[in-house]
Protein backbone atom coordinates (compact mmCIF):
# COMPACT_ATOMS: atom_id res chain seq x y z
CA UNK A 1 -21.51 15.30 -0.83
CA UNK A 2 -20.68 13.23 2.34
CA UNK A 3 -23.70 13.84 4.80
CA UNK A 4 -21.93 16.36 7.14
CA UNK A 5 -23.75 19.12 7.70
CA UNK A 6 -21.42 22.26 6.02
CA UNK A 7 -21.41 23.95 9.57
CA UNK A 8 -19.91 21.17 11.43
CA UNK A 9 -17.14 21.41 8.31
CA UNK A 10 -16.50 24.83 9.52
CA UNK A 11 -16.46 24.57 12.92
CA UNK A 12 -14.09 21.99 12.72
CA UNK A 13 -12.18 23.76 10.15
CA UNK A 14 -11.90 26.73 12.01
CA UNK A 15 -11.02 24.58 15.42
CA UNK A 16 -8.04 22.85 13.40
CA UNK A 17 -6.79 26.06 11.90
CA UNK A 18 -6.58 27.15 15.20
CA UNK A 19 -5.62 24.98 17.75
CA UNK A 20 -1.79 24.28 18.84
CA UNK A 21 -0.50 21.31 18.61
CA UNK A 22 -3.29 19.79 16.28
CA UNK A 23 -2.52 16.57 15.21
CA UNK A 24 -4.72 14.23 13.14
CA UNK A 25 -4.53 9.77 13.35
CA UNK A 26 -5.94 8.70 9.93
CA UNK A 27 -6.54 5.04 10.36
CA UNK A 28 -7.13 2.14 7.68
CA UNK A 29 -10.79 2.01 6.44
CA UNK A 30 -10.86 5.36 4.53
CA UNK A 31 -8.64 3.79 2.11
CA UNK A 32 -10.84 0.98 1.27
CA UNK A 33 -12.99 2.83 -1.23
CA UNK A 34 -12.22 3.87 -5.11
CA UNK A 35 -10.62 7.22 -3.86
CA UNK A 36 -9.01 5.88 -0.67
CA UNK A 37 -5.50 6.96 -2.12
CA UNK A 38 -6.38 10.41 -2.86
CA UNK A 39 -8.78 11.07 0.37
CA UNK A 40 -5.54 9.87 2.27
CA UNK A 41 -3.31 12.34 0.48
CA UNK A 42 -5.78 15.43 0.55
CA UNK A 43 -5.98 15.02 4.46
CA UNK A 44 -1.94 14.63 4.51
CA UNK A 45 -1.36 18.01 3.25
CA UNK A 46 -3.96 19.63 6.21
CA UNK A 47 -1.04 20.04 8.57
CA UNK A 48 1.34 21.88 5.94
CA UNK A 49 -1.51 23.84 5.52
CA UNK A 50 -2.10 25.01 8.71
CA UNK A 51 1.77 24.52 9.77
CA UNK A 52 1.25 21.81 12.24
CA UNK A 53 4.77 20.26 11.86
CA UNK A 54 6.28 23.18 13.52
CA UNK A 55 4.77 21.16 17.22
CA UNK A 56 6.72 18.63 18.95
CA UNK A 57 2.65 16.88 19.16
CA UNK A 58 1.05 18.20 15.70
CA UNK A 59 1.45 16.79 12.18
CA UNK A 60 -0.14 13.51 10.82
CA UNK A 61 -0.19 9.70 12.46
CA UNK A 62 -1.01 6.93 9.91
CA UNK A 63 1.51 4.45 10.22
CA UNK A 64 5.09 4.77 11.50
CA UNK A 65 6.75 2.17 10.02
CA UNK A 66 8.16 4.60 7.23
CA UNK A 67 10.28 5.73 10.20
CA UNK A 68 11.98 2.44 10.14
CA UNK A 69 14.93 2.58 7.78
CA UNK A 70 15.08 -1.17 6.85
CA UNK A 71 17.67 -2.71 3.91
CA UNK A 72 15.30 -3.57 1.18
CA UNK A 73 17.84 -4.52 -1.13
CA UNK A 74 19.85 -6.67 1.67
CA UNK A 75 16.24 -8.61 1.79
CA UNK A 76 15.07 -9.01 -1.13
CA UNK A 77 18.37 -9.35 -3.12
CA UNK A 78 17.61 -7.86 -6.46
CA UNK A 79 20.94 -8.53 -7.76
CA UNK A 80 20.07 -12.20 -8.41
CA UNK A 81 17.29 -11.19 -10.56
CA UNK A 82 20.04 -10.23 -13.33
CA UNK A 83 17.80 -7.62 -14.57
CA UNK A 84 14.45 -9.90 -14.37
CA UNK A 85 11.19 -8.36 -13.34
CA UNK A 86 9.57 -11.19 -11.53
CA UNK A 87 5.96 -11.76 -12.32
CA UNK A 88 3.12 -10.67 -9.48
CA UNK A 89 -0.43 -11.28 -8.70
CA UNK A 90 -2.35 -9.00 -6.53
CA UNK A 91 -4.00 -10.88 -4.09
CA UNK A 92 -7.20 -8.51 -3.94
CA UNK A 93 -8.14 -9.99 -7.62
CA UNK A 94 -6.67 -13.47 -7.12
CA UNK A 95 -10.50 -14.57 -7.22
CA UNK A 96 -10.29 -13.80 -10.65
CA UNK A 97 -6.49 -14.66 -11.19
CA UNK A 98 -6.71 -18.59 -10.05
CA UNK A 99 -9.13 -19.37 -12.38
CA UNK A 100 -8.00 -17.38 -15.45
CA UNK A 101 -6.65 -19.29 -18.67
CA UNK A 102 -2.77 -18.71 -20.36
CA UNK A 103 -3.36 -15.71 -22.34
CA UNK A 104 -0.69 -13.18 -23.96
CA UNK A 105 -2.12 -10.37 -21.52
CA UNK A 106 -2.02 -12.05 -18.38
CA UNK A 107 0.78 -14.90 -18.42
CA UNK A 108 0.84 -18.65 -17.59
CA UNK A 109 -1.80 -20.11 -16.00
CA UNK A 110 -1.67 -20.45 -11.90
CA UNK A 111 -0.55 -23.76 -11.47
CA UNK A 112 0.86 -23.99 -7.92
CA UNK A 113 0.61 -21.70 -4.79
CA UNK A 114 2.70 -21.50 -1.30
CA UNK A 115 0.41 -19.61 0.90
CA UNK A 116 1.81 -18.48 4.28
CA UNK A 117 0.81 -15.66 6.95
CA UNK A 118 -2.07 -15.42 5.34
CA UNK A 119 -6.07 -17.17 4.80
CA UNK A 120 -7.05 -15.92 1.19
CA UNK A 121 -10.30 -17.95 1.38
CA UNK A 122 -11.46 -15.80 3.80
CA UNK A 123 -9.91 -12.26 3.68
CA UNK A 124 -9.66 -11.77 -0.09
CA UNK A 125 -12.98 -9.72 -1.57
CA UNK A 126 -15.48 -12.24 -3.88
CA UNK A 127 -14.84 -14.79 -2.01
CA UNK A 128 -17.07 -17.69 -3.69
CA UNK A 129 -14.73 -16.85 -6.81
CA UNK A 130 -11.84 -17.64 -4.42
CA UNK A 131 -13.19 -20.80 -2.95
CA UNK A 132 -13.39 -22.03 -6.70
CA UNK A 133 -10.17 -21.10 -7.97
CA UNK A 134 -8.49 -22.99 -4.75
CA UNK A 135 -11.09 -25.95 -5.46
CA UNK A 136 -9.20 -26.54 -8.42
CA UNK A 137 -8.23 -29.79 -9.41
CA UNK A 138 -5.04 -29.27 -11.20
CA UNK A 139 -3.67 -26.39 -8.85
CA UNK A 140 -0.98 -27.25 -6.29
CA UNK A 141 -1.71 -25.77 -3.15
CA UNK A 142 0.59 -25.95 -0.28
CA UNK A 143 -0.21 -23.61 3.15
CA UNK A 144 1.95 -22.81 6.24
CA UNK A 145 0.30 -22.65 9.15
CA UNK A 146 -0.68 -23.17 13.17
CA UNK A 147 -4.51 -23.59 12.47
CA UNK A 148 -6.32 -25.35 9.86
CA UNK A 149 -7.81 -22.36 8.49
CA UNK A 150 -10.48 -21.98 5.29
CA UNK A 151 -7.24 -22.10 3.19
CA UNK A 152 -5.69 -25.11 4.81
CA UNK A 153 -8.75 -26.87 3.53
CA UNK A 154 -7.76 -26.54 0.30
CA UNK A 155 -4.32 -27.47 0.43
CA UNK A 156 -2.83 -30.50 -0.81
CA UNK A 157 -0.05 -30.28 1.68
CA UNK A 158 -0.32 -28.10 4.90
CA UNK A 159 2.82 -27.49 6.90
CA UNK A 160 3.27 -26.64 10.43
CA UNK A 161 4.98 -23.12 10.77
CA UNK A 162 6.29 -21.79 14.20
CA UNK A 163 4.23 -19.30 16.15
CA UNK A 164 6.01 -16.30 17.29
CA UNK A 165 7.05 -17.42 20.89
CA UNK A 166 9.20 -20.52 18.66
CA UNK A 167 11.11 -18.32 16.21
CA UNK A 168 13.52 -15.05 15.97
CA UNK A 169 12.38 -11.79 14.34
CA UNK A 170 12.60 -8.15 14.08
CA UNK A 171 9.59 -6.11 14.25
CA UNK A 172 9.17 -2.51 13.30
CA UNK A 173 5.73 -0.33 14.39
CA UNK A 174 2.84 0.80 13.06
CA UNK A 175 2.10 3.69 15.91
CA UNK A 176 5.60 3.84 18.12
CA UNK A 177 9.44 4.56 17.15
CA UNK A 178 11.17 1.21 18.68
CA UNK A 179 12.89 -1.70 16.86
CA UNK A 180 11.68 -4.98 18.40
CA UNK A 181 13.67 -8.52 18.87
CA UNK A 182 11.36 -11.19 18.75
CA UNK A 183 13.64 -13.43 20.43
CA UNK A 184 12.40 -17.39 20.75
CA UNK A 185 10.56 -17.83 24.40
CA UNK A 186 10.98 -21.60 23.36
CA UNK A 187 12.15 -24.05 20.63
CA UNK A 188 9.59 -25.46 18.19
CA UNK A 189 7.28 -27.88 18.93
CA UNK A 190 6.76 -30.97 16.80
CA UNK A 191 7.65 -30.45 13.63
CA UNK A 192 7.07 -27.21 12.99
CA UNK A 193 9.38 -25.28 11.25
CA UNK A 194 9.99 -20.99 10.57
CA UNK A 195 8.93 -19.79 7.28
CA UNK A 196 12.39 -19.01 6.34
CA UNK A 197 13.74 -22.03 7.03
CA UNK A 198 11.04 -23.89 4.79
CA UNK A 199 12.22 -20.82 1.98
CA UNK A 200 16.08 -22.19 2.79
CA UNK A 201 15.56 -25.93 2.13
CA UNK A 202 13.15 -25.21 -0.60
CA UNK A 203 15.79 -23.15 -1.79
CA UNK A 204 18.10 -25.77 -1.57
CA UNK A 205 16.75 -28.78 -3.31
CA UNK A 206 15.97 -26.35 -6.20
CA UNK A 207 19.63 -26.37 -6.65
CA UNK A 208 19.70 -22.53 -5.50
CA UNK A 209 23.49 -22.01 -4.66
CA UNK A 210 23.82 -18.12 -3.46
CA UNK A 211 25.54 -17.89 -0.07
CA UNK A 212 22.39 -15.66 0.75
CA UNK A 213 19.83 -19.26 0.59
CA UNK A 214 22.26 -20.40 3.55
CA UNK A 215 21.56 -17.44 5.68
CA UNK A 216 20.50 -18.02 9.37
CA UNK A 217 17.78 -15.73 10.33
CA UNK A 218 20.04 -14.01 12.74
CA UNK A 219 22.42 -12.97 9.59
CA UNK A 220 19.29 -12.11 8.03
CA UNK A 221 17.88 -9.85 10.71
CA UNK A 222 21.48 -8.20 11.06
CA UNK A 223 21.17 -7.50 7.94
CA UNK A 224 17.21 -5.52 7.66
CA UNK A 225 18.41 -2.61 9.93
CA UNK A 226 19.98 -0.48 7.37
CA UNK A 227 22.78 2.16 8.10
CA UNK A 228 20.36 5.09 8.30
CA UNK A 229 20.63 8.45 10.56
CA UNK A 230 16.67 7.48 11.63
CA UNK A 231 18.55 4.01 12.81
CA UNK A 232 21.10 5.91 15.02
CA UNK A 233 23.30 3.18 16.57
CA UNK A 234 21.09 0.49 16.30
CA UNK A 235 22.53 -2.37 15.74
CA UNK A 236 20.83 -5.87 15.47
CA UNK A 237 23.30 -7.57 18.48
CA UNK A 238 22.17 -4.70 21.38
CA UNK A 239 18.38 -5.02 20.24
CA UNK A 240 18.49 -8.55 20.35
CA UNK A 241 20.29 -8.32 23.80
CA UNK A 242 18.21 -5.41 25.18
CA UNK A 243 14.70 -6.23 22.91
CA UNK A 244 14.22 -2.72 22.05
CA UNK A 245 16.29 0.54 20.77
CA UNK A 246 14.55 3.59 20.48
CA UNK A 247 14.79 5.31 16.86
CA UNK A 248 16.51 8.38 16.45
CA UNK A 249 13.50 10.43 15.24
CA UNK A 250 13.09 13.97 16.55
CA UNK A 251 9.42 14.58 17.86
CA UNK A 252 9.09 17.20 15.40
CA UNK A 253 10.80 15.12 12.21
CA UNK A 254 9.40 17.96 9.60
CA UNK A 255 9.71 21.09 11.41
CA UNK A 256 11.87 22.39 8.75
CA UNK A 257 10.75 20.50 6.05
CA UNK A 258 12.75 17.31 4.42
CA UNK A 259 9.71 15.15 3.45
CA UNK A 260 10.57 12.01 1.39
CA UNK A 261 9.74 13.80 -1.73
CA UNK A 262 11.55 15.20 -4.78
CA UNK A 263 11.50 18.64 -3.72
CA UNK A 264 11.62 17.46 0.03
CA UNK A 265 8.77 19.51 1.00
CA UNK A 266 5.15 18.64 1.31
CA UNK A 267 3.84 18.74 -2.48
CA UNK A 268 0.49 19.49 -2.88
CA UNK A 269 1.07 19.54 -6.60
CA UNK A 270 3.06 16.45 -7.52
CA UNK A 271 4.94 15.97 -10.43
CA UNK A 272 5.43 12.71 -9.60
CA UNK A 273 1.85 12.19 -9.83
CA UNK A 274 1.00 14.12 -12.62
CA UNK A 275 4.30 11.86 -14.55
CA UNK A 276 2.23 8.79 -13.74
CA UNK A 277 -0.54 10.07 -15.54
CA UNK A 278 -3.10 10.98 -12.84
CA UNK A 279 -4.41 14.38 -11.16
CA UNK A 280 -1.25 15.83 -9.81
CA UNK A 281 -3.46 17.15 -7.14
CA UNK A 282 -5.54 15.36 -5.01
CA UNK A 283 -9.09 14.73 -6.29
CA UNK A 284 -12.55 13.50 -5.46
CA UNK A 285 -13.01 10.33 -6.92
CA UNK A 286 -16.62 8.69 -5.96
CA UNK A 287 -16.93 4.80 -5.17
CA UNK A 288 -17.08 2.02 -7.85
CA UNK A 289 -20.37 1.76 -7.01
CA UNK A 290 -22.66 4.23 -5.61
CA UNK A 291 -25.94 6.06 -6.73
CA UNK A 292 -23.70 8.47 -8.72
CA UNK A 293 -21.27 6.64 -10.69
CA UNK A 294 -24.10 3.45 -10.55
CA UNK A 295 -27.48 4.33 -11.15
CA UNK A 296 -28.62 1.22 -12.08
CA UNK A 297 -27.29 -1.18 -9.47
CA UNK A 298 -27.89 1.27 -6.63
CA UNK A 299 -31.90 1.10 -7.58
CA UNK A 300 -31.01 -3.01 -7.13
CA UNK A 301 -28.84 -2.38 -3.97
CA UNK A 302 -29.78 1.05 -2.28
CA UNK A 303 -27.82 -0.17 1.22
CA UNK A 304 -23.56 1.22 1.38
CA UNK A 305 -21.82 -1.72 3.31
CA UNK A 306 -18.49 -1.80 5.62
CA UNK A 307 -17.04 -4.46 7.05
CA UNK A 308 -14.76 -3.58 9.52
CA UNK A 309 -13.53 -6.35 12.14
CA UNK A 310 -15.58 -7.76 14.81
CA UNK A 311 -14.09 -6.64 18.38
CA UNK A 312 -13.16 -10.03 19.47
CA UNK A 313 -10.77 -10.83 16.36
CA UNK A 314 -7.97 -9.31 14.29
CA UNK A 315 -9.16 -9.26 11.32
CA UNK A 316 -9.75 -13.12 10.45
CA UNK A 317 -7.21 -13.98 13.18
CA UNK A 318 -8.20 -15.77 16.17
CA UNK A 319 -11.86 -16.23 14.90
CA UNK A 320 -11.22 -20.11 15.33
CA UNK A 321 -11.02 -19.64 19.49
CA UNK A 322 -13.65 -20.60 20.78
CA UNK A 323 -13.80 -18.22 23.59
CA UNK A 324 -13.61 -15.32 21.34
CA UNK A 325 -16.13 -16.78 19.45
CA UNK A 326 -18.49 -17.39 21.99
CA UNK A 327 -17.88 -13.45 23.07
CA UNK A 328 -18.50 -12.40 19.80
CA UNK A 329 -21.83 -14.29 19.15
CA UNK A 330 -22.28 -14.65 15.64
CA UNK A 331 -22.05 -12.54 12.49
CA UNK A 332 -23.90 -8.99 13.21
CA UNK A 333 -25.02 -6.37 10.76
CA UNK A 334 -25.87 -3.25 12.16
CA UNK A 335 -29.23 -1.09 10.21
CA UNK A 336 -30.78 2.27 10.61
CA UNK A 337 -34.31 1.81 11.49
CA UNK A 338 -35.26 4.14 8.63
CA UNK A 339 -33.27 1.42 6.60
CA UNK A 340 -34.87 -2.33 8.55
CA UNK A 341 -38.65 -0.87 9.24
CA UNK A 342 -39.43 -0.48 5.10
CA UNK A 343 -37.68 -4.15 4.54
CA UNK A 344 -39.77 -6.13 7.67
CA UNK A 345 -36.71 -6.61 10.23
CA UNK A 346 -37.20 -6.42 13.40
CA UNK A 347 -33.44 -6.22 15.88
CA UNK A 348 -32.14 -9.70 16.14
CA UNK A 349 -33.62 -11.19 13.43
CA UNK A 350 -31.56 -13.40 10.73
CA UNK A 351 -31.48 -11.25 7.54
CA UNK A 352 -29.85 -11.59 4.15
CA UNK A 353 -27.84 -9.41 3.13
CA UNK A 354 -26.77 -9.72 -0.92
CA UNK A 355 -25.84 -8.16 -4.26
CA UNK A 356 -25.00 -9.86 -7.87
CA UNK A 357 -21.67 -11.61 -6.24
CA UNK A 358 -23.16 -13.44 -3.68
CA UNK A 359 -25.93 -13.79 -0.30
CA UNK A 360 -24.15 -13.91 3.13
CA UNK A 361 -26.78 -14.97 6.45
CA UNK A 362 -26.58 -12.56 9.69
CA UNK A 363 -28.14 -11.49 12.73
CA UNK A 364 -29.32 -8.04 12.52
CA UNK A 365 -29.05 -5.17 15.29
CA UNK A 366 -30.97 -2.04 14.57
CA UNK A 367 -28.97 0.58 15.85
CA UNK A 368 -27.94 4.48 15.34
CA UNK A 369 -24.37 3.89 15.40
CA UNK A 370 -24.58 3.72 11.79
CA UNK A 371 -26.78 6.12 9.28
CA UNK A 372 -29.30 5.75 7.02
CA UNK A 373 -28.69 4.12 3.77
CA UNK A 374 -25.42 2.32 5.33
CA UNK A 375 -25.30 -1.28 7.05
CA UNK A 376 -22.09 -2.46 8.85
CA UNK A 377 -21.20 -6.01 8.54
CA UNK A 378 -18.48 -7.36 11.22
CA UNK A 379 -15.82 -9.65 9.77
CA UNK A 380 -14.21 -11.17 9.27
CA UNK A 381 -15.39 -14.34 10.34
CA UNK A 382 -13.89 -17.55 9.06
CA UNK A 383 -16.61 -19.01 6.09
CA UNK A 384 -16.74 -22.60 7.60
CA UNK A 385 -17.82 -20.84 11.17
CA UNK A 386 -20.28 -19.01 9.05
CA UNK A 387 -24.24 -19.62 8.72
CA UNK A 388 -24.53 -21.25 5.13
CA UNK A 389 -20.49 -21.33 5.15
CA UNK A 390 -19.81 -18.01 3.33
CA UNK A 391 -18.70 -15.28 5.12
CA UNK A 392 -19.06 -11.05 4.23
CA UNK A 393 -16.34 -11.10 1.39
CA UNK A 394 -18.94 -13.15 -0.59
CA UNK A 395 -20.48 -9.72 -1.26
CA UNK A 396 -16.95 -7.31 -1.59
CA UNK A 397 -15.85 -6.96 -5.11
CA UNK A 398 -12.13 -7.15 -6.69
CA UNK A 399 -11.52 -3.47 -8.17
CA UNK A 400 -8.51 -1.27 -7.13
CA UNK A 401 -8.06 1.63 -5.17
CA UNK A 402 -6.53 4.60 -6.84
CA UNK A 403 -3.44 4.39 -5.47
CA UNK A 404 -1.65 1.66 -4.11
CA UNK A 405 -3.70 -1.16 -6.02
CA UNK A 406 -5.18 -1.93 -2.63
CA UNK A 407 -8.58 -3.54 -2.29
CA UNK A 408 -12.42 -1.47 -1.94
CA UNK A 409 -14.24 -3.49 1.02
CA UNK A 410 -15.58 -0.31 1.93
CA UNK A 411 -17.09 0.50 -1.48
CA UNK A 412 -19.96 -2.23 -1.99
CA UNK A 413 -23.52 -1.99 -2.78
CA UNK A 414 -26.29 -4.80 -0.83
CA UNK A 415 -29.73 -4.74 -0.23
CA UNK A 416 -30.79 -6.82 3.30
CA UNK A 417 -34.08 -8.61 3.40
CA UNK A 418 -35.42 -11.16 6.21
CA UNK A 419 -34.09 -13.98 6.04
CA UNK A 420 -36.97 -16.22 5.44
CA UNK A 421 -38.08 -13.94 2.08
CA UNK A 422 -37.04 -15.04 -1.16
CA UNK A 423 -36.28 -11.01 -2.14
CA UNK A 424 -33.56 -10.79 -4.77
């Protein structure tokens, strides 16, 4: 079912089982797929299993910003909503979202956008359907930023927002257990201006009254560390003095149990799960599209792609320095030789690689690092530093994970063909 041979399974099976402390890191791109949620949950009950939490070192690492107790309700301010459930769009399917109609099912027509800490154009999946809905005509479009990103380009108005060395935060960690003060290393320059004070005035010349819209981000700040044993005596004065306080997390947090949960243990049965209408145990659930569940479009596309981020960026962050650029190279798609020798490419070549959304240009490395039958495309590059100014999201589609609503990169069908062929 997933290409390991069913000794290795058991060797490592019987290694895990036991070996004191084992811990496991699960990282981000197993999620990206149909079943991302449940492979994520399946290998989150291994260390109950085997009673890893008992070790100071053993358990599960994802992310541990759940650690962080932080004052949602302080933040967000649900009260003012007077019982109003304000209307979202996820931004994996906003492709499809900006350039919807009115309709009964889905809601008014996107008119106008505010776009900040983020470059849609380039990050969100199908992105030629993104480019047109921000193309519009009659849709507003104003962007915060440092950079004039694929976004910016679109925008009717862009405004300059501070980088972190010009503005006050608080930061809490993916992979450590310390509040951080982001404390100002200098004032803004020009005229560039924190998100949250854009947010304020906005607030204000919309005749918004609540003491809250008058905040300072200091008060605001205070007020996301909530009163919380995992907070100790943290308090938002000291960090920003000191610029880090250490959480009051044991190193064995679930030796005796307490998990978040309803029961407070580790649930591999969930009637939480199970009340939301899905398996209340965790389940194989194959990708959107694969030679199982898509017969017909994997005989059009045979080749699985990921697109996981080129070394030199984050993501689609710093892809317009130069520098990094120039270490980078260009876009690269890694292929099997069993995969490039049927199709004519030869390492180094320019290829195509494509599917029904979309054809995106790239320099091809034949290498082992990846398997037969799968190609890795780095991203993600910006699409106007791009060959034929698209970048990989042309080809990414805009379905859901299982849980979490979160988008599939990772679950995409191509085919790759030279460059210079008209294959399609």
């Amino acid at each position: 079912m997933c290409g390991v041979p069913a000794e290795q399974i058991r060797a490592l099976a019987r290694d895990y089982g036991t070996t004191k402390p084992a811990a496991i890191r699960v990282n981000y791109g197993l999620q990206r797929v149909r079943g991302g949620g449940n492979a994520a949950r399946a290998i989150a009950c291994l260390p109950a299993l085997v009673g890893a939490w008992r070790d100071a070192a053993g358990g599960l690492l994802m992310s541990a910003s759940s650690h962080f107790a932080v004052n949602g309700k302080a933040l967000e301010r649900p009260d003012l909503l007077a019982g109003r459930m304000p209307r979202t769009i996820n931004m994996v399917t906003i492709g499809d979202d900006l350039l919807r109609d009115s309709s009964a099912a889905f809601g008014p027509k996107i008119e106008a956008l505010i776009v900040y800490n983020s470059n849609p154009v380039a990050v969100a999946p199908e992105s030629a359907k993104v480019a047109q809905g921000f193309a519009r005509e009659d849709l507003f479009t104003v962007v915060l930023e440092h950079f004039q990103t694929d976004t910016a380009d679109y925008a009717d108005y862009v405004l300059p927002a501070t980088t972190q060395l010009e503005h006050l935060d608080v930061h809490k960690a993916y992979g450590h257990r310390y509040w951080l003060a982001n404390n100002p290393a200098i004032a803004p320059l020009g005229e560039a201006r924190p998100n949250s004070r854009i947010f304020r005035d906005l607030a204000a010349r919309m005749g918004f009254t609540a003491p809250c819209f008058a905040e300072t981000d200091a008060q605001i700040a205070a007020q996301a560390i909530a009163a919380d044993a995992r907070n100790g005596k943290i308090d938002f004065d000291t960090l920003r003095e000191k610029g880090w306080m250490k959480l009051a997390v044991p190193d064995a947090p679930f030796a005796a149990g307490g998990f978040p949960t309803a029961s407070g243990r580790c649930e591999f049965w969930s009637a939480g799960e199970q009340a939301a209408g899905r398996d209340p145990l965790p389940e194989v659930l194959l990708p959107y599209e694969c030679a199982e569940t898509a017969p017909e479009l994997a005989a059009r596309f045979p080749l699985a792609m990921i697109s996981p981020p080129a070394r030199n960026f984050l993501n689609s962050s710093f892809v317009n320095v130069t520098s990094l650029r120039q270490a980078e190279g260009e876009p690269l798609l890694l292929i099997h030789a069993d995969d490039a020798a049927p199709r004519g490419i030869v390492d180094g070549a320019m290829v195509r690689c494509f599917n029904e959304r979309g054809s995106y240009r790239c320099r091809s490395r034949i290498s082992d690092r990846t398997r037969a039958g799968q190609v890795v495309a780095f991203g993600i590059w910006w699409r106007k530093l791009s060959p034929a100014g698209v970048n990989v999201n042309q080809l990414t589609h805009q379905h859901l994970t299982d849980l979490g609503a979160g988008p599939c990169f990772y679950d995409c069908l191509v085919e790759v063909a030279p460059a210079d062929t008209d294959a399609a």
